[in-house]
Protein backbone atom coordinates (compact mmCIF):
# COMPACT_ATOMS: atom_id res chain seq x y z
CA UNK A 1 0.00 0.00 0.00
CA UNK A 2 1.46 3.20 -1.32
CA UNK A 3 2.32 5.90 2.09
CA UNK A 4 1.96 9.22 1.73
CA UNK A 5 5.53 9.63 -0.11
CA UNK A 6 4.52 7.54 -2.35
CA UNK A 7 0.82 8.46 -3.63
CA UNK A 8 0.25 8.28 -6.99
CA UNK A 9 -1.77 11.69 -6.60
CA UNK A 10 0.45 14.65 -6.40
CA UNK A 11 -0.78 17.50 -4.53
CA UNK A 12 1.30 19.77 -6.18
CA UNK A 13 -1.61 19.11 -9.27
CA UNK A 14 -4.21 19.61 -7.09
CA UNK A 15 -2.95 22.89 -5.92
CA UNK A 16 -1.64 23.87 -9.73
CA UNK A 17 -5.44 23.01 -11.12
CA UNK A 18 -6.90 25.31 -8.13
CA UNK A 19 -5.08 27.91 -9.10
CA UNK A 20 -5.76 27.84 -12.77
CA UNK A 21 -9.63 27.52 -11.70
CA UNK A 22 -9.08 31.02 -9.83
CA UNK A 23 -7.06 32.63 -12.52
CA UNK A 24 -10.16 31.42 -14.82
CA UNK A 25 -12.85 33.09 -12.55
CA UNK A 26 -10.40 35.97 -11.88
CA UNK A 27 -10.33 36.79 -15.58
CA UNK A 28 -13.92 35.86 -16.42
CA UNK A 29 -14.64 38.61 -13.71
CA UNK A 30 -12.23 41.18 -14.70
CA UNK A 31 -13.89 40.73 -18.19
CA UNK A 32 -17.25 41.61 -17.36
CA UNK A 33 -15.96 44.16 -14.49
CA UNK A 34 -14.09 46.24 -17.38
CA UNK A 35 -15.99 45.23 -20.47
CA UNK A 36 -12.80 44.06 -22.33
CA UNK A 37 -14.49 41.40 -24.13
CA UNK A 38 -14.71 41.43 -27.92
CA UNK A 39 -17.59 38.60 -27.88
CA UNK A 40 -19.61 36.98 -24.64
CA UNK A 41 -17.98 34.04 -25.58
CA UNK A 42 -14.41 35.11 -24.73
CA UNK A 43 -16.42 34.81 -20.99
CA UNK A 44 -17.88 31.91 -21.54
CA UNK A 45 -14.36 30.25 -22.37
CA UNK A 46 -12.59 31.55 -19.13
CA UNK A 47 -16.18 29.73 -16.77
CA UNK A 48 -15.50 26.79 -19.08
CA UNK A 49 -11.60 26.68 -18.07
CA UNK A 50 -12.66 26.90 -14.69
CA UNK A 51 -15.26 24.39 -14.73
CA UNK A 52 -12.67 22.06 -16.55
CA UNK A 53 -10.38 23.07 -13.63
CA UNK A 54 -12.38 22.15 -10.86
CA UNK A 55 -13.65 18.98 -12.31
CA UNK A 56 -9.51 18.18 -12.65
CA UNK A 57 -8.96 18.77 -9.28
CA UNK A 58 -12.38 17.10 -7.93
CA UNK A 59 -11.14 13.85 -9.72
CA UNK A 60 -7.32 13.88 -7.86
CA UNK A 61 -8.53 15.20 -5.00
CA UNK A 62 -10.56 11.83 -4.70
CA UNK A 63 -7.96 9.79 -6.21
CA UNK A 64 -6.13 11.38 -3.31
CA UNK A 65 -8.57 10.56 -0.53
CA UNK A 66 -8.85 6.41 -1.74
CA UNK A 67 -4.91 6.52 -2.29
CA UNK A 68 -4.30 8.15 1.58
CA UNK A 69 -7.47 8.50 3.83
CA UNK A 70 -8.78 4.90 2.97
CA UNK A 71 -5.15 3.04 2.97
CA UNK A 72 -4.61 4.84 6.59
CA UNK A 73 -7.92 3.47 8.11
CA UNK A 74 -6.93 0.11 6.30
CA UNK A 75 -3.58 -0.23 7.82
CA UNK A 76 -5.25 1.27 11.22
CA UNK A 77 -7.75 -1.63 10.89
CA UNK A 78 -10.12 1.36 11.73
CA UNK A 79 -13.23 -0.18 10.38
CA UNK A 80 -15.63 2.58 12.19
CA UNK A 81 -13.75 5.21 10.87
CA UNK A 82 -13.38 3.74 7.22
CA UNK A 83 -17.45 3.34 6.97
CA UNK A 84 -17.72 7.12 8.35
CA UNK A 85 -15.12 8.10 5.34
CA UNK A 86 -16.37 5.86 2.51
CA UNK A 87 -20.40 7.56 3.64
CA UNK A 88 -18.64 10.78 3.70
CA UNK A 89 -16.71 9.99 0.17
CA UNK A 90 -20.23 8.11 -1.44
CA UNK A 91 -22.42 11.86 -0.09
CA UNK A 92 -19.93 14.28 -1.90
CA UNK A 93 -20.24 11.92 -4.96
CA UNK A 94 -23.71 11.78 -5.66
């Protein structure tokens, strides 16, 4: 089972796709805010980068929670606290 050096899920990504999801919404903002946009759809693109984004660092971020949170309460043989996760992970899914 992989440790925490070892997780296939980097959080530097996480962190880098964050980011790029706030420069998105920063731009989309400043957009409308100063009306420097030739077309509504040079908006629309920035919310769609965003979106895309998000939905990138959704995905690792859960990658990240099986790879570490789950493989923790494994090893632990913590079977209370691995139900309470894997409701917690199944909620935030739906």
């Amino acid at each position: 089972m992989p440790s925490k050096s070892q997780s296939p899920t980097d959080p530097t990504k996480i962190k880098i796709a964050l980011k790029k999801a706030i420069g998105s919404i920063n731009k989309a903002l400043s957009l409308l805010e100063t009306q420097e946009f030739s077309e509504c759809s040079d908006i629309l693109v920035q919310v769609d980068s965003a979106i895309g984004s998000l939905g990138s660092s959704r995905g690792q971020i859960l990658d990240h929670f099986l790879d570490i949170c789950i493989d923790e309460n494994l090893q632990n043989g913590d079977k209370t606290k691995l139900k309470s996760q894997l409701s917690k992970l199944y909620k935030l899914t739906k």
